[in-house]
N, C-alpha and C. Protein backbone atom coordinates (compact mmCIF):
# COMPACT_ATOMS: atom_id res chain seq x y z
N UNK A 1 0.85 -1.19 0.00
CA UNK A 1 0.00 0.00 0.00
C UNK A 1 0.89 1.24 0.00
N UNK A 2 0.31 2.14 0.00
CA UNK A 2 1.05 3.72 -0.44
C UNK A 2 1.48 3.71 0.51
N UNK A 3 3.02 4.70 0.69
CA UNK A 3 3.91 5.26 1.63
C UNK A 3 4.52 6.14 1.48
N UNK A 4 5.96 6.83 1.66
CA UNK A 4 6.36 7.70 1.72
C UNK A 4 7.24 7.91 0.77
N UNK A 5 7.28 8.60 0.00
CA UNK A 5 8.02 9.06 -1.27
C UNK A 5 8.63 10.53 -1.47
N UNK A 6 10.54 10.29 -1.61
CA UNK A 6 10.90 11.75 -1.82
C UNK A 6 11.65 11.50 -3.11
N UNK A 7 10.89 12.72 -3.45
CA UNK A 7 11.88 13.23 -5.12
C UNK A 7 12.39 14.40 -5.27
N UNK A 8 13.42 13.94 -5.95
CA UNK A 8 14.90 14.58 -5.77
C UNK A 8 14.40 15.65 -7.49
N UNK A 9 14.67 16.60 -6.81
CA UNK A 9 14.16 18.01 -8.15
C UNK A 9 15.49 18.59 -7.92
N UNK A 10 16.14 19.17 -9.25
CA UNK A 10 17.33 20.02 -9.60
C UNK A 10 16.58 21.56 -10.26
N UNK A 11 17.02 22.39 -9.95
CA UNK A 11 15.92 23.73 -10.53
C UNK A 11 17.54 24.79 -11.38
N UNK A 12 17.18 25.19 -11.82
CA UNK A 12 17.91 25.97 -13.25
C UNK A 12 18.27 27.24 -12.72
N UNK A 13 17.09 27.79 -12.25
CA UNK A 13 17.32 29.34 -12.52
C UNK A 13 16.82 29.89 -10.94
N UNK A 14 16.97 30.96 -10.14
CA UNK A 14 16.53 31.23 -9.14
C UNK A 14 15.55 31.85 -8.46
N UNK A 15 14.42 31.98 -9.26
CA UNK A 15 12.76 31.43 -9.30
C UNK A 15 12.46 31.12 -10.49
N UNK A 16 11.58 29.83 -10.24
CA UNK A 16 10.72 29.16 -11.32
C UNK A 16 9.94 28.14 -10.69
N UNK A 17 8.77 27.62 -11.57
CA UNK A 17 7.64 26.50 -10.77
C UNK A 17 7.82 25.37 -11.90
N UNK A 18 8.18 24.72 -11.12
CA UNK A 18 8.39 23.49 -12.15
C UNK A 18 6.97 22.26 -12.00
N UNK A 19 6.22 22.20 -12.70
CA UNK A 19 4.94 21.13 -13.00
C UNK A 19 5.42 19.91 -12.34
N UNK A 20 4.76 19.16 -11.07
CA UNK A 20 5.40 17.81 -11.16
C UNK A 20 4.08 17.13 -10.62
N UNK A 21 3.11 17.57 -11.87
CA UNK A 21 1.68 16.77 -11.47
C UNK A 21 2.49 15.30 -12.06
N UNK A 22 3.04 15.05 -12.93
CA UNK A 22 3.11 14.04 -13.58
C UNK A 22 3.67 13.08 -12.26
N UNK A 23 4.61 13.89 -11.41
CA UNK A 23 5.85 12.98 -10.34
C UNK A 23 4.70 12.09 -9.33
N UNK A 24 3.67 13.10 -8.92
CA UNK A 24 2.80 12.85 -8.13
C UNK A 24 2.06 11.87 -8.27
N UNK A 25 1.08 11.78 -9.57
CA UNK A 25 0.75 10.70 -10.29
C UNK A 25 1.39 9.65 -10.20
N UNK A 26 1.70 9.67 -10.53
CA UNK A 26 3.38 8.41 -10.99
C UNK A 26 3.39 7.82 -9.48
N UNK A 27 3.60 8.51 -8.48
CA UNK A 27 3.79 7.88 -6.87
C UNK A 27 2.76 7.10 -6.60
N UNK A 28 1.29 8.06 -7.40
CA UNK A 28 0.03 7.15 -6.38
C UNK A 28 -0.21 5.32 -7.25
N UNK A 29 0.25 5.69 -8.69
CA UNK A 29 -0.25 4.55 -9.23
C UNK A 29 1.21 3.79 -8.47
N UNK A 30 1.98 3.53 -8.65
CA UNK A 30 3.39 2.89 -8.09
C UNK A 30 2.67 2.17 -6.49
N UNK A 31 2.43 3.35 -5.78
CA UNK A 31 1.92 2.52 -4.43
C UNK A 31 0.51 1.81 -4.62
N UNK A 32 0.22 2.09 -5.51
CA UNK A 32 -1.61 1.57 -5.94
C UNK A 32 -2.74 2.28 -4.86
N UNK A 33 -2.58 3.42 -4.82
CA UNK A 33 -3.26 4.41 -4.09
C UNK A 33 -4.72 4.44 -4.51
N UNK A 34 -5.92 4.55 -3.72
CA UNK A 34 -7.38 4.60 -4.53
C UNK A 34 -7.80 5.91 -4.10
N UNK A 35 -8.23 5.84 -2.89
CA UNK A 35 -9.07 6.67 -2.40
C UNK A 35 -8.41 7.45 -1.15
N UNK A 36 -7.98 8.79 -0.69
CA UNK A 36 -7.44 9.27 0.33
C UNK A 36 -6.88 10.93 0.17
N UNK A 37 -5.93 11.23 0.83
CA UNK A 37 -5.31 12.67 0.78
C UNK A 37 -4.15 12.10 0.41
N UNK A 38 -3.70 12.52 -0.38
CA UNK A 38 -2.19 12.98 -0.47
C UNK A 38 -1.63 14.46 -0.16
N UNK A 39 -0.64 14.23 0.76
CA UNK A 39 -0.02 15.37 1.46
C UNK A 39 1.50 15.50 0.27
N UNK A 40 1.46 17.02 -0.07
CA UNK A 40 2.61 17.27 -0.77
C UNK A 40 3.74 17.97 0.20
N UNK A 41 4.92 17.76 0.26
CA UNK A 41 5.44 18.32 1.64
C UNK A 41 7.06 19.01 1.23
N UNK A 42 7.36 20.07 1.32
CA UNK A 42 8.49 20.89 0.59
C UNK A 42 9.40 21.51 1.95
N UNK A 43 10.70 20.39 2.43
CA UNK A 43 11.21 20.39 3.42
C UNK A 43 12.07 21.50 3.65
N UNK A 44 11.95 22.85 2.76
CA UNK A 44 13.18 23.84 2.53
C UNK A 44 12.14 25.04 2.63
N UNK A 45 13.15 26.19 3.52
CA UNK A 45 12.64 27.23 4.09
C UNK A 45 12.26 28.12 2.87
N UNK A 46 12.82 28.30 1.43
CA UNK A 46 13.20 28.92 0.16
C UNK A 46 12.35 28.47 -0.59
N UNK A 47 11.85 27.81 -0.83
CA UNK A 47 10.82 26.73 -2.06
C UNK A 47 9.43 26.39 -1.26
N UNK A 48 8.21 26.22 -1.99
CA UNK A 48 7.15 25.83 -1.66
C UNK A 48 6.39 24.64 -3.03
N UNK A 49 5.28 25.07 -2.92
CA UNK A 49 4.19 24.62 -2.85
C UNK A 49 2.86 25.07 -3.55
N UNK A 50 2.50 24.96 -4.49
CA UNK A 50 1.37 25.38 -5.22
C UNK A 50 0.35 24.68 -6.62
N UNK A 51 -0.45 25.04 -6.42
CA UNK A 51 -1.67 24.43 -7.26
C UNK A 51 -1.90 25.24 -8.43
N UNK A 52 -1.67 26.03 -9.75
CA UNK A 52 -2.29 26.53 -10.13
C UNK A 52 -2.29 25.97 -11.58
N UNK A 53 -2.62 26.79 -12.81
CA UNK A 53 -2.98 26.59 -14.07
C UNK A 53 -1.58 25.95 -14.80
N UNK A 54 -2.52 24.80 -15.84
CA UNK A 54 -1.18 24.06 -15.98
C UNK A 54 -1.04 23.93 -17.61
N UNK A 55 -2.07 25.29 -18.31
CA UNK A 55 -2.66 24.39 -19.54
C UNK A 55 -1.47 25.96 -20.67
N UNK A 56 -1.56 27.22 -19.85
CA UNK A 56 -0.47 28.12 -20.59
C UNK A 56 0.39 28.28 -19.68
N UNK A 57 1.33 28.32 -20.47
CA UNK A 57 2.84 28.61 -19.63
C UNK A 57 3.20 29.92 -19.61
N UNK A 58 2.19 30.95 -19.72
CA UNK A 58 2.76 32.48 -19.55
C UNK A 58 2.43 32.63 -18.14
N UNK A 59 0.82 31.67 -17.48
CA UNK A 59 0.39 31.54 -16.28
C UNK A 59 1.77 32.06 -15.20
N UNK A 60 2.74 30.39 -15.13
CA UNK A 60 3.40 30.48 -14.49
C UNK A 60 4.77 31.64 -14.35
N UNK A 61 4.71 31.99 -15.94
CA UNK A 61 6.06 32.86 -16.24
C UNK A 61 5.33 34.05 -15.13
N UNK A 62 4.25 34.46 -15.09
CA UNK A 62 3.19 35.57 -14.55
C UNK A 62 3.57 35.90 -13.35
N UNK A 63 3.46 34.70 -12.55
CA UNK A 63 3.23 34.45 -11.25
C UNK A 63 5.04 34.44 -11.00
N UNK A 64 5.61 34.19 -11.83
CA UNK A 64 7.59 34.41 -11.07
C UNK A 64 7.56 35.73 -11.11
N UNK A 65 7.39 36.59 -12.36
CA UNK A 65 7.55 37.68 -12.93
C UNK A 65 6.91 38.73 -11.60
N UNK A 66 5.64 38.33 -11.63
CA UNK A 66 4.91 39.12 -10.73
C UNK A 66 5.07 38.86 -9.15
N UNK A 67 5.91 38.20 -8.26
CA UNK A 67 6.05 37.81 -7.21
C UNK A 67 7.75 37.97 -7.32
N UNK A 68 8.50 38.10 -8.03
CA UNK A 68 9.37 38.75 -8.24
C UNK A 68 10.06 40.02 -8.11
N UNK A 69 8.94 40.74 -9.15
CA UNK A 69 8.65 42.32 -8.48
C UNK A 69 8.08 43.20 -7.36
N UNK A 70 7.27 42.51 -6.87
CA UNK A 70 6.75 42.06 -5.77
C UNK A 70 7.83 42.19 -4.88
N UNK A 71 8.61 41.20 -4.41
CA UNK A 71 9.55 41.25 -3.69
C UNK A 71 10.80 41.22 -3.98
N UNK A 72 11.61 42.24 -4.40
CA UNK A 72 12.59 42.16 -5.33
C UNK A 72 14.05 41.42 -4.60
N UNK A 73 14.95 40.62 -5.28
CA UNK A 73 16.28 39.78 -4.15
C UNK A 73 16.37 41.19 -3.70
N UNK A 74 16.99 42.50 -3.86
CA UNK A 74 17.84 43.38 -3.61
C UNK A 74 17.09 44.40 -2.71
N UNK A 75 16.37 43.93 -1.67
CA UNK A 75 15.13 45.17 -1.08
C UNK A 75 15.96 45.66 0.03
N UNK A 76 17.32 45.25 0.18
CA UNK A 76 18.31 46.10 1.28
C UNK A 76 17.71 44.98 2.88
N UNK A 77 17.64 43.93 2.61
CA UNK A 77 17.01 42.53 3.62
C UNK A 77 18.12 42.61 5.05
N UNK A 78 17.61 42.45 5.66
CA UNK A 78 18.98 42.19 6.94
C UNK A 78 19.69 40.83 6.99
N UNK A 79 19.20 40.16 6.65
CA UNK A 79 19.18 38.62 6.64
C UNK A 79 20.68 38.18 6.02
N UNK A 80 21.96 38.02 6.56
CA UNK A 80 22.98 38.31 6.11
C UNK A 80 23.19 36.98 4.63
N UNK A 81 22.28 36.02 4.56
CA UNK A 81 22.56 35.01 3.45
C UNK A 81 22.27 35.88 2.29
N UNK A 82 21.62 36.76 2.09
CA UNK A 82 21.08 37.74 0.90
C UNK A 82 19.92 36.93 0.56
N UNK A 83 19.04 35.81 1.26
CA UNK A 83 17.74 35.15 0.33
C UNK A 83 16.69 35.68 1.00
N UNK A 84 16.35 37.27 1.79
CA UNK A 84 15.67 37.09 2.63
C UNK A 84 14.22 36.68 1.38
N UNK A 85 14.18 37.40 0.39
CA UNK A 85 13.58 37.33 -0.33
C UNK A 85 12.75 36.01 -0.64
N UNK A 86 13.71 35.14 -1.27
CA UNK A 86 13.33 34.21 -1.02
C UNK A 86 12.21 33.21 -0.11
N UNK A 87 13.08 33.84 1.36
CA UNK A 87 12.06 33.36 2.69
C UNK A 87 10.56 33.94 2.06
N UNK A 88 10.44 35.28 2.28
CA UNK A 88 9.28 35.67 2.27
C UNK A 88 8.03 34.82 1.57
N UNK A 89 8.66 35.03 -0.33
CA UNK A 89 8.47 34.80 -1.00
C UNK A 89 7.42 32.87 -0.97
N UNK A 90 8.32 31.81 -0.55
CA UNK A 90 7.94 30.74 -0.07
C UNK A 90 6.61 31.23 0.84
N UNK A 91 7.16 31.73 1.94
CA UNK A 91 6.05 32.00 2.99
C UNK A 91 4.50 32.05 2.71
N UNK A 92 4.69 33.27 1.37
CA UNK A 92 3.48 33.29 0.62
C UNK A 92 2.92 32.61 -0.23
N UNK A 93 3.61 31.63 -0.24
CA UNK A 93 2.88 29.77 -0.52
C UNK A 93 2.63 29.33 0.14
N UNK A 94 3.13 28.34 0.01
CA UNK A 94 3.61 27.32 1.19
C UNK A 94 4.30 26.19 1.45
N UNK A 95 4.50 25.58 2.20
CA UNK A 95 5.55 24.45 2.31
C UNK A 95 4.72 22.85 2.33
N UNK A 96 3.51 23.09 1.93
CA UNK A 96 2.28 21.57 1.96
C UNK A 96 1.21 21.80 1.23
N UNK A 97 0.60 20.48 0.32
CA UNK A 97 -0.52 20.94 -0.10
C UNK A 97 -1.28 19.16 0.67
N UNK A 98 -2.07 19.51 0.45
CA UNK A 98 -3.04 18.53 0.50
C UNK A 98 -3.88 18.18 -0.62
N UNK A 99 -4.19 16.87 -0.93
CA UNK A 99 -4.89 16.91 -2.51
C UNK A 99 -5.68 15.79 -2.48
N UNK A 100 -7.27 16.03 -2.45
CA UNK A 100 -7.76 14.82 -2.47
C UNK A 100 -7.23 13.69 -3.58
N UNK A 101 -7.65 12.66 -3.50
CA UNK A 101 -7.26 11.52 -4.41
C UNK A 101 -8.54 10.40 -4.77
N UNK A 102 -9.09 10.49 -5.93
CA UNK A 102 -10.01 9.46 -6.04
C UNK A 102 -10.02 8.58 -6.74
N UNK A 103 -10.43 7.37 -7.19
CA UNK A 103 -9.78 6.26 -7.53
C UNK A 103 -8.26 6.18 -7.93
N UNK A 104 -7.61 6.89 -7.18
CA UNK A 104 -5.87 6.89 -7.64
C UNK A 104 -5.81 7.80 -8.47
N UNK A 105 -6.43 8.90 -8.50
CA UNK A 105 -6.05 10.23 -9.32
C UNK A 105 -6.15 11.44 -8.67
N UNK A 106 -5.50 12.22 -8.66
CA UNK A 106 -5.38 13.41 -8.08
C UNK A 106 -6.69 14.31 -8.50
N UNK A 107 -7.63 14.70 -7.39
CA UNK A 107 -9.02 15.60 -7.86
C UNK A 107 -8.26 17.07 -8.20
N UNK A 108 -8.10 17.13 -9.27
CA UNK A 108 -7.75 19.04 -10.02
C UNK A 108 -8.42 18.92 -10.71
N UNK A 109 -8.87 20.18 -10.71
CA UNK A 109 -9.74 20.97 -11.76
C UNK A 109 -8.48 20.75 -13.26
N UNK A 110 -9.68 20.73 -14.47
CA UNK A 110 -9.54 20.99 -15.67
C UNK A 110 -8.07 21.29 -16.05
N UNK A 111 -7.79 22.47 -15.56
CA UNK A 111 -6.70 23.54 -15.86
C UNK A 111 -5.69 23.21 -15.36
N UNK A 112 -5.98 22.56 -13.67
CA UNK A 112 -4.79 22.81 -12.77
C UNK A 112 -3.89 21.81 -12.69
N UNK A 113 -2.58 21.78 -11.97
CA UNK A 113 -1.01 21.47 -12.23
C UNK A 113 -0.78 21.48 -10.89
N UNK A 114 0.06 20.52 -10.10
CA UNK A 114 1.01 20.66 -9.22
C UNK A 114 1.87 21.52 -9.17
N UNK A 115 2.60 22.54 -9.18
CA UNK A 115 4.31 22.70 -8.91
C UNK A 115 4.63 23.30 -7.60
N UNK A 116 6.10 22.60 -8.21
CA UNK A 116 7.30 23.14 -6.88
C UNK A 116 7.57 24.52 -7.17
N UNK A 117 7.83 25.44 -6.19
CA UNK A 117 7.87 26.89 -6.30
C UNK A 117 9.20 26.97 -5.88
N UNK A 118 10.26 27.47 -6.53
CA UNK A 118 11.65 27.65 -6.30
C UNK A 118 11.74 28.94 -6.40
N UNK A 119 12.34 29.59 -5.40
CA UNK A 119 12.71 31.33 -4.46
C UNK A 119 14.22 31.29 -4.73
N UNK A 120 14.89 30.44 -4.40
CA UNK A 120 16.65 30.65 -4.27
C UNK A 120 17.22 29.34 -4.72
N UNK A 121 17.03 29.58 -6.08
CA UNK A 121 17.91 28.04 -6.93
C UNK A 121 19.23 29.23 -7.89
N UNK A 122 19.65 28.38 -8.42
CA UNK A 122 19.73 27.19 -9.30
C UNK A 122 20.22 26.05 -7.60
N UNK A 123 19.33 24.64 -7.47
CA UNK A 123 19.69 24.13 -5.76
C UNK A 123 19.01 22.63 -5.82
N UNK A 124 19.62 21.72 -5.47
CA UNK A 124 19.06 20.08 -5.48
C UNK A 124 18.17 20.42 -4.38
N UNK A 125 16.82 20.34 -4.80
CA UNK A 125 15.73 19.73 -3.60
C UNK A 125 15.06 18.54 -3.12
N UNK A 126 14.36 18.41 -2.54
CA UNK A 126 13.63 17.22 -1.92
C UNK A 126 12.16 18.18 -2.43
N UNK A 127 10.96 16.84 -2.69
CA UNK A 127 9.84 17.11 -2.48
C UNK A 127 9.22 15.73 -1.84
N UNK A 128 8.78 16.08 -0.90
CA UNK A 128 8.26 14.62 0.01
C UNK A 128 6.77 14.37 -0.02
N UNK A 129 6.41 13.08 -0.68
CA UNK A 129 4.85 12.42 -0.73
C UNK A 129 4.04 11.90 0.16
N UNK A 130 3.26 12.22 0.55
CA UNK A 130 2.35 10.85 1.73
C UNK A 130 1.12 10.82 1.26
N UNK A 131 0.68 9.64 1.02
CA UNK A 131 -0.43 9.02 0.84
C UNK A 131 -1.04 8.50 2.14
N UNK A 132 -2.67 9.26 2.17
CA UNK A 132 -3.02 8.63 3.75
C UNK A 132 -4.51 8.38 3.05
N UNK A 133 -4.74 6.96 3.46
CA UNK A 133 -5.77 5.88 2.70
C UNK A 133 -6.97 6.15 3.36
N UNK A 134 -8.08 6.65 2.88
CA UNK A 134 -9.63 6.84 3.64
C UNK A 134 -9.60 5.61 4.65
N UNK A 135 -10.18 5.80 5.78
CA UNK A 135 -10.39 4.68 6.40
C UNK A 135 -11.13 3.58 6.43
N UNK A 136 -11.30 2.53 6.07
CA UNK A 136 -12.26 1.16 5.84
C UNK A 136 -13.15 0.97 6.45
């Protein structure tokens, strides 16, 4: 039965959301997952967590671009690593999603996409899976 699954993500550039509805998928059929939550879980203070549109890719360019400017790296941060940015940035995600699951498929809408939200790459991450099975 389903268990605990971490995947190892490499990111390019130092924000970007990388799609990993496919990774997720892929975990529940592997454990033979039916019916339950899957918990998405992003073990790094810099990177999160998000649900949104998965069908144009200007969506996501949008959401770096615009959360970018938003909080720019260079806002004069105290934070002597220089990522305070970063921090924030995550914050205003988050570090977990939760996602129903029904017959072994992830319930998203039409449009929507998993991704990992990367604040301070180019950086090897972890993204950690749990499958928790409705109760019998």
């Amino acid at each position: 039965m389903a268990g605990f699954k971490e995947l190892s993500l490499r990111t390019t550039r130092r924000c970007e959301l990388i799609n990993v509805t496919g990774e997720t998928q892929a975990y529940l059929k592997d454990s033979k997952a039916r019916d339950g939550l899957l918990v998405i879980f992003v073990p790094h203070t810099t990177a999160g967590v998000t649900i949104n549109e998965n069908a144009d890719p200007d969506v996501t360019r949008d959401i770096i671009n615009f959360t970018s400017g938003l909080i720019p790296e260079d806002s004069g941060f105290a934070h002597s690593e220089g990522n305070s940015d970063a921090h924030i940035k995550s914050s205003l995600f988050s570090p977990s999603l939760a996602v129903i699951v029904q017959g072994g498929r992830l319930c998203l809408g039409t449009w929507q996409g998993v991704y990992f939200a990367e604040f301070d790459g180019p950086r090897s991450r972890k993204l950690w899976l749990k499958f928790q099975p409705d109760p019998a």
